[in-house]
C-alpha atoms as a PDB file:
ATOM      1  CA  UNK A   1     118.683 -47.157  79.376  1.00  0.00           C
ATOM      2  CA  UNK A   2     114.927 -48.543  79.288  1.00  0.00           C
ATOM      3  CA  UNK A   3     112.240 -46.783  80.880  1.00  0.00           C
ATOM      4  CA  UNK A   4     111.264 -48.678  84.128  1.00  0.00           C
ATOM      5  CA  UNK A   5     108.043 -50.087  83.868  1.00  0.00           C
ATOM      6  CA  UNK A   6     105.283 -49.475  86.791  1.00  0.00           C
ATOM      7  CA  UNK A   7     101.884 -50.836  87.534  1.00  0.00           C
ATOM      8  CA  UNK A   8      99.239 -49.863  89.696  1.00  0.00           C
ATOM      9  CA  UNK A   9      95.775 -51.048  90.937  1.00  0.00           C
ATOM     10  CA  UNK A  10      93.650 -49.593  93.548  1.00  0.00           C
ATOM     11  CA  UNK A  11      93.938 -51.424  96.495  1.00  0.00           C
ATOM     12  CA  UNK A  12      98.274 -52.016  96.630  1.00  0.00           C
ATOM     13  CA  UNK A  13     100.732 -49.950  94.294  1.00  0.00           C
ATOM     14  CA  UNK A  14     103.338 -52.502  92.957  1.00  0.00           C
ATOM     15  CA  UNK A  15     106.141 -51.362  91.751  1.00  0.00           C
ATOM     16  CA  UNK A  16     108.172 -53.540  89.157  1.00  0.00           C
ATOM     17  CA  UNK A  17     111.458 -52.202  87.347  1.00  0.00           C
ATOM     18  CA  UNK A  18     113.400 -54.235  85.458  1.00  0.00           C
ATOM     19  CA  UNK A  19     116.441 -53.037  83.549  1.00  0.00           C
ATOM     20  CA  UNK A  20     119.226 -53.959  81.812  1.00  0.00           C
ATOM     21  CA  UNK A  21     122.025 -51.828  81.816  1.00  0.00           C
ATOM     22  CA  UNK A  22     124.872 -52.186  79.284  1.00  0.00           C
ATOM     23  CA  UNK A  23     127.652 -49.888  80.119  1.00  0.00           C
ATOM     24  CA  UNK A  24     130.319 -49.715  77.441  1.00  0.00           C
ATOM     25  CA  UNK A  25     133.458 -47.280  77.906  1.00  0.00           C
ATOM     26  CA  UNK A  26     135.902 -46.673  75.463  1.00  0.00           C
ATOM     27  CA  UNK A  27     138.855 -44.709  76.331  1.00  0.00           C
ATOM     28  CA  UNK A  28     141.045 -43.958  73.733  1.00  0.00           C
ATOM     29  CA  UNK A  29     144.307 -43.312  74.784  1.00  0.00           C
ATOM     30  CA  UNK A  30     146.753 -41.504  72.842  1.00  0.00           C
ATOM     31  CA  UNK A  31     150.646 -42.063  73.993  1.00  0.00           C
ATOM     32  CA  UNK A  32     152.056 -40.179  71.308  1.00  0.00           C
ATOM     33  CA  UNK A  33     151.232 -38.551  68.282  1.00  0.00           C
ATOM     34  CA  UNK A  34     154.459 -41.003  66.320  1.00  0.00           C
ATOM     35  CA  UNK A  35     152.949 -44.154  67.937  1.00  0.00           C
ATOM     36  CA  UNK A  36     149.859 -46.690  67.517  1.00  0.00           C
ATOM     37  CA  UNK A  37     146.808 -45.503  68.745  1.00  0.00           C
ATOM     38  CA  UNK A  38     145.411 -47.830  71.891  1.00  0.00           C
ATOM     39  CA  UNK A  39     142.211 -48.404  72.297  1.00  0.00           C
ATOM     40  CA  UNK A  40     140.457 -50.291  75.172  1.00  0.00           C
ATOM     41  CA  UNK A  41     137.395 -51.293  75.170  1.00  0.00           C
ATOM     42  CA  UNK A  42     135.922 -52.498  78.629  1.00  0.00           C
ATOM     43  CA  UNK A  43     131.761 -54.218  77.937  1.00  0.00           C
ATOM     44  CA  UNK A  44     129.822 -55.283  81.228  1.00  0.00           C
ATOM     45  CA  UNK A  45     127.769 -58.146  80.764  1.00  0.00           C
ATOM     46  CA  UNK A  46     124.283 -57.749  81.287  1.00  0.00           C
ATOM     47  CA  UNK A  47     123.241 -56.968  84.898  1.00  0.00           C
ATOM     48  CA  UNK A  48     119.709 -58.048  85.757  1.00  0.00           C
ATOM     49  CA  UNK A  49     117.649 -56.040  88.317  1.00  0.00           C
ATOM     50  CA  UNK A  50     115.867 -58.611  90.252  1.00  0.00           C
ATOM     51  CA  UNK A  51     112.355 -56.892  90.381  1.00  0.00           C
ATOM     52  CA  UNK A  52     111.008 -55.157  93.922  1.00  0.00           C
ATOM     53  CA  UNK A  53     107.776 -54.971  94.759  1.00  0.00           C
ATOM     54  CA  UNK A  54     106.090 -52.772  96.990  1.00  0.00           C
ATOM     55  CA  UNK A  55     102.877 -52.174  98.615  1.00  0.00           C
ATOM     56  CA  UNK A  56     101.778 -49.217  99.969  1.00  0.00           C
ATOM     57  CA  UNK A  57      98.794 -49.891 102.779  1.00  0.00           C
ATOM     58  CA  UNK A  58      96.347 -46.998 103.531  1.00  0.00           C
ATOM     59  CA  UNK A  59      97.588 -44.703 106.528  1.00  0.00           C
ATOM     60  CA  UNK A  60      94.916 -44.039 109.262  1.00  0.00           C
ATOM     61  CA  UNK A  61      94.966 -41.311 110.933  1.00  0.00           C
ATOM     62  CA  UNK A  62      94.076 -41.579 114.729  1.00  0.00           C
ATOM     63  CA  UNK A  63      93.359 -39.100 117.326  1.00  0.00           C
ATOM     64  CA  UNK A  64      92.555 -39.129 121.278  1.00  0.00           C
ATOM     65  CA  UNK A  65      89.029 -38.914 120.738  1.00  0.00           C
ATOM     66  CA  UNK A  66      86.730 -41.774 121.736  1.00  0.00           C
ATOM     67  CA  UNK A  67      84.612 -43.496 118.790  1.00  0.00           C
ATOM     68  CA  UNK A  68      81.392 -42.361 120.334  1.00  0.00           C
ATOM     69  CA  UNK A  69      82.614 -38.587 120.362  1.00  0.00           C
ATOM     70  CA  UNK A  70      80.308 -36.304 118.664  1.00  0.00           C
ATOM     71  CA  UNK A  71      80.345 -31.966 117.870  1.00  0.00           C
ATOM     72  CA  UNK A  72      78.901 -29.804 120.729  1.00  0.00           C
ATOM     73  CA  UNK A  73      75.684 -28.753 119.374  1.00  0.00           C
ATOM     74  CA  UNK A  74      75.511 -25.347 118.938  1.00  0.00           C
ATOM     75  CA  UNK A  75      73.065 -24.266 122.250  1.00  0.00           C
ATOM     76  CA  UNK A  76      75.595 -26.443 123.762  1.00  0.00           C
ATOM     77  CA  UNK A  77      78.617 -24.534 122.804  1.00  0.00           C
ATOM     78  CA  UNK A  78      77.027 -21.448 123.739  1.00  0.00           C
ATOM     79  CA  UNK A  79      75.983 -22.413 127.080  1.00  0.00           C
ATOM     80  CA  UNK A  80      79.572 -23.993 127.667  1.00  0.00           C
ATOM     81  CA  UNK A  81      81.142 -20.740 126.514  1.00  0.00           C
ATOM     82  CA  UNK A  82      79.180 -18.614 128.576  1.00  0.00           C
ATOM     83  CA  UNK A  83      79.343 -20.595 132.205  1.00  0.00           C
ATOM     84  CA  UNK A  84      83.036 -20.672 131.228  1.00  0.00           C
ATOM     85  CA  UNK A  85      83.271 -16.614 130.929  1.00  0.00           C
ATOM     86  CA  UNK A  86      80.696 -16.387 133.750  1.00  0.00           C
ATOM     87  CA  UNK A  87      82.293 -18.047 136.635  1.00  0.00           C
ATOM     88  CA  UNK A  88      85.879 -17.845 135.472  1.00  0.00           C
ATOM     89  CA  UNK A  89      88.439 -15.683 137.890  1.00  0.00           C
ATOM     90  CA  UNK A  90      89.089 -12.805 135.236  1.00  0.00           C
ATOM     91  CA  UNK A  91      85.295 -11.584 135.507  1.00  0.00           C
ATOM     92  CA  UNK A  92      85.260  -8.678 136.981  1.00  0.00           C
ATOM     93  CA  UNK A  93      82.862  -9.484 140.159  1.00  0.00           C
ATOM     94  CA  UNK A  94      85.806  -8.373 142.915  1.00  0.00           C
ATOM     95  CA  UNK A  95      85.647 -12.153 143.896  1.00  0.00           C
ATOM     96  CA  UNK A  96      89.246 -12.431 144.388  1.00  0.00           C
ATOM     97  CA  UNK A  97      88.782  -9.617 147.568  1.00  0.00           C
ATOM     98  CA  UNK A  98      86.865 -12.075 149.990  1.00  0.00           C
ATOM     99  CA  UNK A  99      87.806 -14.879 152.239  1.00  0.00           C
ATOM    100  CA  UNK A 100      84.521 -15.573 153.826  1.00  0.00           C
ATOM    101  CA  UNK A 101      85.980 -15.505 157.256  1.00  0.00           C
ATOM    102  CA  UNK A 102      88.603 -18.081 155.732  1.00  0.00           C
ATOM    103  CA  UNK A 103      90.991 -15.082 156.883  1.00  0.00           C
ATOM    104  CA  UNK A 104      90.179 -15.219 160.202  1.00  0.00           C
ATOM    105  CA  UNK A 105      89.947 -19.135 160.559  1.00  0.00           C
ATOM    106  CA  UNK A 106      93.859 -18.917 159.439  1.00  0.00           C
ATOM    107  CA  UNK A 107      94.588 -16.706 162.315  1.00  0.00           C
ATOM    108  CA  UNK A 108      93.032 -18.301 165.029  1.00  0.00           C
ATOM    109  CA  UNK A 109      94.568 -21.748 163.735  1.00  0.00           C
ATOM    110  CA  UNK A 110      91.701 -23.232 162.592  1.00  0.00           C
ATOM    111  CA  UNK A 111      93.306 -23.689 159.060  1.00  0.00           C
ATOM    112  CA  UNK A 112      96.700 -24.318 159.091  1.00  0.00           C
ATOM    113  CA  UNK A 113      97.849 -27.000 156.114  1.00  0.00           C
ATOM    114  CA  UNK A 114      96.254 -28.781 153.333  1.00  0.00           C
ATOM    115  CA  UNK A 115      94.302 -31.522 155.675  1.00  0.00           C
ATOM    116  CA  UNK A 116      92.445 -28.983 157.840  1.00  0.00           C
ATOM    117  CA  UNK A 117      91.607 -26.696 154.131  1.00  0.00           C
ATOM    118  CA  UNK A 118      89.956 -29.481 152.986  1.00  0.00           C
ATOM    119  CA  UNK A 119      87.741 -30.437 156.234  1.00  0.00           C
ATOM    120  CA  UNK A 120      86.609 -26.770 156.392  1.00  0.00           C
ATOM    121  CA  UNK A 121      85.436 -26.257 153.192  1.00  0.00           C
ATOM    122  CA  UNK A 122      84.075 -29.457 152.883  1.00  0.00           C
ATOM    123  CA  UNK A 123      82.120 -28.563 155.537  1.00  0.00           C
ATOM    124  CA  UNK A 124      81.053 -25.002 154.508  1.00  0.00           C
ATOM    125  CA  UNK A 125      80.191 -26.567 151.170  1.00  0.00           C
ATOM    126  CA  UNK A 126      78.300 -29.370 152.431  1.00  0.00           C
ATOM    127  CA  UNK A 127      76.196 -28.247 155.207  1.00  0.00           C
ATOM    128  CA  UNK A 128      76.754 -24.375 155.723  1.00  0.00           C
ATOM    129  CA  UNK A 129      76.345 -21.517 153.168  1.00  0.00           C
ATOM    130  CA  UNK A 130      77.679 -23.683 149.912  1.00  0.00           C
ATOM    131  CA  UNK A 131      74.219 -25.407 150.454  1.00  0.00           C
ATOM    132  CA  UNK A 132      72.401 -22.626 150.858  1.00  0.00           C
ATOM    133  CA  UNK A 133      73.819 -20.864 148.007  1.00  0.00           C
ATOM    134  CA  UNK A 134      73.437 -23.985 145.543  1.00  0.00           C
ATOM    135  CA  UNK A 135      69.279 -24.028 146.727  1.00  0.00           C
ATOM    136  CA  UNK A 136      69.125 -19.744 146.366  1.00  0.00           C
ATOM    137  CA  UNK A 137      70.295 -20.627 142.824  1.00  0.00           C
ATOM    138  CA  UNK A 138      68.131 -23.189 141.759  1.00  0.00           C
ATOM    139  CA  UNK A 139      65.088 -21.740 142.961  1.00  0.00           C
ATOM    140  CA  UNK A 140      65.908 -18.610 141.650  1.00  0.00           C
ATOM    141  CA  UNK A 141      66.642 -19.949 138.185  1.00  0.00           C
ATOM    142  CA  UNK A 142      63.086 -21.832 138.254  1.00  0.00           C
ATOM    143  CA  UNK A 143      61.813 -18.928 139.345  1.00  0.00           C
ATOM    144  CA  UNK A 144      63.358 -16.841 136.389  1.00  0.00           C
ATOM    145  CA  UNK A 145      62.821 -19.564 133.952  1.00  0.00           C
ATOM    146  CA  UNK A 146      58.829 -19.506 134.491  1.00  0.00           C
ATOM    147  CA  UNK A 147      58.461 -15.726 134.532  1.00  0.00           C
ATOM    148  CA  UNK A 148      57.730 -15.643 137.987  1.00  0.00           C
ATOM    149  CA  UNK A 149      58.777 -12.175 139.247  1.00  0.00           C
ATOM    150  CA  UNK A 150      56.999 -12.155 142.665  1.00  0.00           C
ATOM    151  CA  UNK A 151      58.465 -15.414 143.449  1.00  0.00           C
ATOM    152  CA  UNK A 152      61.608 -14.517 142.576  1.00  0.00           C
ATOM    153  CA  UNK A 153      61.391 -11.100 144.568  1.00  0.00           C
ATOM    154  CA  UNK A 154      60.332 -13.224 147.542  1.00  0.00           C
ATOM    155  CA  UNK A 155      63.558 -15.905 147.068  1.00  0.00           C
ATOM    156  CA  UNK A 156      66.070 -12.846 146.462  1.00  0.00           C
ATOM    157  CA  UNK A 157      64.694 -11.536 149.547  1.00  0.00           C
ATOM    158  CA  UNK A 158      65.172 -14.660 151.832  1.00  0.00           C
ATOM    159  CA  UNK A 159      68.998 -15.036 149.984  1.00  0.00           C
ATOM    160  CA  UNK A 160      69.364 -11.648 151.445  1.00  0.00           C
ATOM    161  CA  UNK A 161      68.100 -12.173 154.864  1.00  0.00           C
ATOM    162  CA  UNK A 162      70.207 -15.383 154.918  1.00  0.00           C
ATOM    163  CA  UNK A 163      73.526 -14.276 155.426  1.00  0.00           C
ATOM    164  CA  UNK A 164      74.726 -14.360 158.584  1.00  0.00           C
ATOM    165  CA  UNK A 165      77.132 -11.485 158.535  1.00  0.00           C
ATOM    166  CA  UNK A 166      77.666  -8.072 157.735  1.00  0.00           C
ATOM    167  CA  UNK A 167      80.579  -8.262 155.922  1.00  0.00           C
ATOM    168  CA  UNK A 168      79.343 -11.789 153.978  1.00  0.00           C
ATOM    169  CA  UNK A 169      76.647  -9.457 153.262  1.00  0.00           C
ATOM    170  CA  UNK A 170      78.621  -6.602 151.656  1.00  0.00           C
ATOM    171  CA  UNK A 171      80.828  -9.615 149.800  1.00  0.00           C
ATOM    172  CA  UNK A 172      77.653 -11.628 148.446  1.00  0.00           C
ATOM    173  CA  UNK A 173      75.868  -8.392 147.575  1.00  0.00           C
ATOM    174  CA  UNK A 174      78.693  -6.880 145.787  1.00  0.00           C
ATOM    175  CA  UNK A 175      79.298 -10.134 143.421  1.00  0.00           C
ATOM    176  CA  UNK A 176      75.712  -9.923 142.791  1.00  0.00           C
ATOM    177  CA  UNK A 177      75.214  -6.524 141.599  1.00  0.00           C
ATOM    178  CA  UNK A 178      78.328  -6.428 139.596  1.00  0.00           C
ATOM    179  CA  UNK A 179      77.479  -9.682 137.427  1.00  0.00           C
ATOM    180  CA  UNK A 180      73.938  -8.491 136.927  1.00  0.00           C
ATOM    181  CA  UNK A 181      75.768  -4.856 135.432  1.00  0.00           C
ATOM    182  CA  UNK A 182      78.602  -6.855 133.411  1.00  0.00           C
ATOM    183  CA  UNK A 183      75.734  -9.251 131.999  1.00  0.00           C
ATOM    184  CA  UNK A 184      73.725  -6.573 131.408  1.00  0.00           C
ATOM    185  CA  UNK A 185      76.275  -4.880 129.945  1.00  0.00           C
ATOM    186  CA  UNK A 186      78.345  -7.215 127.766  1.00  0.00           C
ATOM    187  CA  UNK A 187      75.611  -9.914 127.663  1.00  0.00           C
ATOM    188  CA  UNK A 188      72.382  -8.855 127.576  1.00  0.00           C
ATOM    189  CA  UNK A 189      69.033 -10.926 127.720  1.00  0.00           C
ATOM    190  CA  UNK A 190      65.806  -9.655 126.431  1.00  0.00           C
ATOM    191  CA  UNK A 191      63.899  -9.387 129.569  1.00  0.00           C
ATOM    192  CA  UNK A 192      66.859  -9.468 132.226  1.00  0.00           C
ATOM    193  CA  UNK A 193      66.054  -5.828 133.093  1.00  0.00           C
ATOM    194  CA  UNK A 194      62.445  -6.969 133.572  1.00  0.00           C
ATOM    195  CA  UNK A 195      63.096  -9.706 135.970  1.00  0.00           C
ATOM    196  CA  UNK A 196      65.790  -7.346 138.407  1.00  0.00           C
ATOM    197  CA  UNK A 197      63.558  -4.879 138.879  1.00  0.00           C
ATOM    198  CA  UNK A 198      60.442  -7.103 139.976  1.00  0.00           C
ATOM    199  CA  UNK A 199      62.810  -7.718 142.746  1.00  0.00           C
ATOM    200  CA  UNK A 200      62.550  -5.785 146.008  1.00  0.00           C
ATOM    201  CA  UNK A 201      65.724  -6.355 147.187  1.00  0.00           C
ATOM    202  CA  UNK A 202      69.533  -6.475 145.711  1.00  0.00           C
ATOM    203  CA  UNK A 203      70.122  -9.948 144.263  1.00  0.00           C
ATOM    204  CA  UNK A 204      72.942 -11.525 145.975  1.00  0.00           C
ATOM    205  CA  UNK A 205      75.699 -13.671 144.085  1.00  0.00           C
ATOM    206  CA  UNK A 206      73.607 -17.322 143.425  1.00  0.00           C
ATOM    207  CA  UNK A 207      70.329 -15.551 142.880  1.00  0.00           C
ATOM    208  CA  UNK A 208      72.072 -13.135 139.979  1.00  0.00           C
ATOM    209  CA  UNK A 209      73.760 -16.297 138.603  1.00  0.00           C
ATOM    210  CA  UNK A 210      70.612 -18.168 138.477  1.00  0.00           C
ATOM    211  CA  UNK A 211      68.322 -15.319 136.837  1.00  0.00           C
ATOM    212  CA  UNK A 212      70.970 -14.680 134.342  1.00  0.00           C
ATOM    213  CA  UNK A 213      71.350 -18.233 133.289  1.00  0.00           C
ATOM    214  CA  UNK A 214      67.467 -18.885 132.899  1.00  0.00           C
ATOM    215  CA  UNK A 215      67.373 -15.501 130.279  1.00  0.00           C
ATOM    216  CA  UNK A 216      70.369 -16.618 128.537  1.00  0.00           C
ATOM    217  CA  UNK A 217      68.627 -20.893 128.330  1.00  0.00           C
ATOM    218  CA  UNK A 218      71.469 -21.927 129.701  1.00  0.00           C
ATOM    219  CA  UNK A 219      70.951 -25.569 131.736  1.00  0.00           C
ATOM    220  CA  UNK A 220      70.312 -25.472 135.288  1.00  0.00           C
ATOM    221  CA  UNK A 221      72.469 -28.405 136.406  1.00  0.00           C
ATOM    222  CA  UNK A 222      75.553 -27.243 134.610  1.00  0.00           C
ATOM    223  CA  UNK A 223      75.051 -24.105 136.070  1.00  0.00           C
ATOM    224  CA  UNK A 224      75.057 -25.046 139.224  1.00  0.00           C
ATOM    225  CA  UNK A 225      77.973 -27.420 139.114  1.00  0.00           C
ATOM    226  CA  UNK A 226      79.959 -25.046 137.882  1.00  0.00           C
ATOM    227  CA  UNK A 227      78.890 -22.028 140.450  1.00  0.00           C
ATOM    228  CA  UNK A 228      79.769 -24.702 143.127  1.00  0.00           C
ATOM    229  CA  UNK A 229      83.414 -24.678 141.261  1.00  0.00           C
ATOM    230  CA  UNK A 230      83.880 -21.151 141.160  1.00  0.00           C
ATOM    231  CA  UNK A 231      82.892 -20.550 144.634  1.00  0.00           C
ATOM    232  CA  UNK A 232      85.556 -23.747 146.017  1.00  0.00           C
ATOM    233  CA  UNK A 233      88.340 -22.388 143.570  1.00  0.00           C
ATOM    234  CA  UNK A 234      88.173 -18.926 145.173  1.00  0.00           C
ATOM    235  CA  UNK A 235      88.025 -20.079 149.050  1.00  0.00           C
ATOM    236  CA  UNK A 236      91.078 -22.433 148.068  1.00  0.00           C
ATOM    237  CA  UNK A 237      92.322 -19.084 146.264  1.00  0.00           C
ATOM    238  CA  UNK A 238      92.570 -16.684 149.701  1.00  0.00           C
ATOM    239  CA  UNK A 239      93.617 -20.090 151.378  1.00  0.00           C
ATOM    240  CA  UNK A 240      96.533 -20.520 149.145  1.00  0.00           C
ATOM    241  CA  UNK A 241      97.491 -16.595 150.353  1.00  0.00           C
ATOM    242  CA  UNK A 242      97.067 -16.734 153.628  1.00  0.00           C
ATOM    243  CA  UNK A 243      98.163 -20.288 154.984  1.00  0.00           C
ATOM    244  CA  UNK A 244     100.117 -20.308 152.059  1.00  0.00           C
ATOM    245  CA  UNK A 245      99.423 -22.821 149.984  1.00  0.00           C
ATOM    246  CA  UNK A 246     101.946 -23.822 146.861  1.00  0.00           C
ATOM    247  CA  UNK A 247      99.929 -24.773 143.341  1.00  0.00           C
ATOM    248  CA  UNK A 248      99.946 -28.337 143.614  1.00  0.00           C
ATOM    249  CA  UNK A 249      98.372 -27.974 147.034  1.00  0.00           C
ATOM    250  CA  UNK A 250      95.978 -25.908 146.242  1.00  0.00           C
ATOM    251  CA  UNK A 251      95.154 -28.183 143.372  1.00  0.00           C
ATOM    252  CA  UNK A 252      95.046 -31.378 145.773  1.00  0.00           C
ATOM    253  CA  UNK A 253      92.352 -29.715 148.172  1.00  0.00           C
ATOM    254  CA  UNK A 254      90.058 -28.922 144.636  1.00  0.00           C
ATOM    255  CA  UNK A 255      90.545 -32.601 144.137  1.00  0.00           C
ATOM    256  CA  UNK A 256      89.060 -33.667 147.448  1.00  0.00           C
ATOM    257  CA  UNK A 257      86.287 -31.515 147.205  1.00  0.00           C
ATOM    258  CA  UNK A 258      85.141 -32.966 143.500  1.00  0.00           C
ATOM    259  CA  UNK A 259      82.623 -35.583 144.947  1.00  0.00           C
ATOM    260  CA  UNK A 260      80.922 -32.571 147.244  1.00  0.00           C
ATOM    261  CA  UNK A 261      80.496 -30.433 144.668  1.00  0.00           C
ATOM    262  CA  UNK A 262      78.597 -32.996 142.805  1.00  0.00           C
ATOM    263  CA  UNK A 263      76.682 -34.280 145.945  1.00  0.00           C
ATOM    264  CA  UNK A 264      75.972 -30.583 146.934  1.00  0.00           C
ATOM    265  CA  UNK A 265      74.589 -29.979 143.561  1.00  0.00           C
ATOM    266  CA  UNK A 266      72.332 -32.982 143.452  1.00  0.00           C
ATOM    267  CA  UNK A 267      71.270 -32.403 146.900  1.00  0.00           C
ATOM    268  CA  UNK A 268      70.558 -28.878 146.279  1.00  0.00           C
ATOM    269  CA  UNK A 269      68.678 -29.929 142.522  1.00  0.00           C
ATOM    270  CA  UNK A 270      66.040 -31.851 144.869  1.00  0.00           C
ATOM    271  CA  UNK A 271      65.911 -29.587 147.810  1.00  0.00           C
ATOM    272  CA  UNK A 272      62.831 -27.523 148.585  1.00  0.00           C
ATOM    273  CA  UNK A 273      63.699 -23.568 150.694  1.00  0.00           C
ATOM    274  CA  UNK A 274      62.489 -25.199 153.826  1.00  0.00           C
ATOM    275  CA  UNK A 275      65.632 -27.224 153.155  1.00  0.00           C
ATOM    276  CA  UNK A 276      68.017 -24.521 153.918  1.00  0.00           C
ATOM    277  CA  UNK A 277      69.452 -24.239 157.030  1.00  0.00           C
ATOM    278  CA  UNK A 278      73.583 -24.615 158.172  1.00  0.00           C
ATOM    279  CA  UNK A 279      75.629 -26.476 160.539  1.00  0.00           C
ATOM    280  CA  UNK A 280      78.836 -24.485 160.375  1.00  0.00           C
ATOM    281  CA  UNK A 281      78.876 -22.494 163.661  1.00  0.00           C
ATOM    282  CA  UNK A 282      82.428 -22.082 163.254  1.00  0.00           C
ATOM    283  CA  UNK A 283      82.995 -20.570 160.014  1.00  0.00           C
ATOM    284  CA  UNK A 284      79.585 -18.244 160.686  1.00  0.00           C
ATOM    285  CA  UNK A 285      81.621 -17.255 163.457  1.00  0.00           C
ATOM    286  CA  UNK A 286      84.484 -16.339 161.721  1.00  0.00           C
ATOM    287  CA  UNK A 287      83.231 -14.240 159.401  1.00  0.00           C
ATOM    288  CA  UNK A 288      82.068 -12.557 162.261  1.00  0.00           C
ATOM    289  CA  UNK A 289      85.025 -11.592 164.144  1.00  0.00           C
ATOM    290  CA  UNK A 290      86.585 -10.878 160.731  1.00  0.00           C
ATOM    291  CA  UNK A 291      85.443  -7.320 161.221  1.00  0.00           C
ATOM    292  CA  UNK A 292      87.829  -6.570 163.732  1.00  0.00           C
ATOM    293  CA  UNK A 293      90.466  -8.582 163.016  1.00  0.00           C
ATOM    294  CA  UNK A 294      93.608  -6.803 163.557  1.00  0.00           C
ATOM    295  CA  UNK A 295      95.342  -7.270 160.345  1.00  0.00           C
ATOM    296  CA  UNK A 296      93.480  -8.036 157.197  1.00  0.00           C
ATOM    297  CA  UNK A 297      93.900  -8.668 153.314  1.00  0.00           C
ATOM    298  CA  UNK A 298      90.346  -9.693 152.390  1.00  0.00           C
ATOM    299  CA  UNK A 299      87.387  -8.132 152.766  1.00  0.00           C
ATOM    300  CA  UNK A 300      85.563 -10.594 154.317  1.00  0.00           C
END
């Protein structure tokens, strides 16, 4: 049988095979070894492969990626990688031991489904110590980022002086002191020790997450955003215990409080300290009567 015969170019592969096949079988039969030998002889005729031609187009591979995407540079992958570790649930800061008088709201029946969740913390994030917390961070991480120790020892002190319980203060100051010694620790900044000890007082949670953001260069605003994150996730966290709340709840009442995070943020961004103040009687009072609340699984 002839060889096929193929042709190629660059742009299409064409494939032309033409053959002629000629298939002659002779079977020789014998009937007996006494008699006439038969012999048949069966010839095809010529059978004429019309020719085929294909093309084979490029193949583009496509992904879910937008045209415009681009690499993380790599400060920006650090900084991602870091908030990530910083403010995720598994570091160790005791977080998941607090309610901040979320414990006590549920009991007296100020929190009882996914509706009333939402309104409180919106509230708490908005205009009572969310606020605060988001300004204590940003001034503290200006503060830091300047080499400002006196400053800073003066905001640190005012975070402190802030809180408007006992027990928030044992929960704030805690977190605080434990990310300073796990930064220091597993991620150490030249000049972190430096800036904790100009302080006079023990940093609280925002303030520690601000001055060890500044030493490590990591932005300010996606700092803050995702502080604001952390702290929602782990109020929804005790709520979800103590109401309770299933998953997809839980994960409904983070969606509603997306747009205050941001607007808390940006308020917070632009706010000077004689900003700070709260309007969440309520949920000061509750962590309040917290203390002597007759059965407890939080801390605060």
């Amino acid at each position: 049988m002839p060889m096929p015969v193929m042709r190629m170019d660059t742009t299409t592969t064409r494939i032309t095979i033409m053959a002629t096949m000629i298939i002659t079988v002779m079977t020789t039969i014998m009937i007996m070894p006494h008699m006439a030998t038969v012999t048949i002889t069966i010839t095809t005729t010529s059978i004429a492969i019309t020719p085929i031609i294909t093309t084979a187009t490029s193949m583009l591979m496509t992904t879910n990626e937008p045209v415009a995407a681009r690499d993380l540079a790599e400060g920006e992958a650090a900084a991602l990688y870091r908030l990530m570790t910083w403010l995720s649930p598994a570091f160790p800061v005791g977080g998941f031991s607090y309610s901040s008088g979320i414990e006590w709201a549920v009991e007296a029946g100020d929190i009882t489904d996914v509706a009333s969740l939402a309104d409180w913390l919106d509230a708490m994030l908005r205009d009572g110590s969310g606020f605060c917390d988001a300004i204590f961070l940003v001034h503290a991480y200006r503060a830091t980022e300047a080499g400002e120790g006196d400053t800073l020892s003066d905001i640190a002190e005012l975070a402190a002086a802030f809180v408007p319980s006992r027990e928030r203060q044992l929960e704030t100051t805690s977190q605080g002191h434990a990310f300073v010694d796990i930064a220091r620790a597993a991620w150490d900044a030249d000049g972190l020790d430096a800036m904790v000890a100009a302080c006079r007082t023990p940093l609280v949670y925002p303030v520690a997450v601000g001055v060890v953001a500044a030493m490590h260069g990591v932005p300010l605003a996606p700092t803050l955003h995702a502080f604001l994150h952390a702290l929602v996730s782990n109020w929804i966290s005790a709520a979800s215990r103590l109401i309770p709340l299933g998953q997809t709840d839980s994960q409904r009442v983070l969606v509603k409080l997306e747009a205050a995070v941001a607007a808390t943020a940006n308020r917070a961004l632009a706010a000077t300290l004689d900003d700070l103040g709260g309007a969440t009687f309520r949920a000061d009072l509750a962590s309040l009567r917290h203390e002597t609340q007759y059965t407890r699984l939080f801390r605060s």
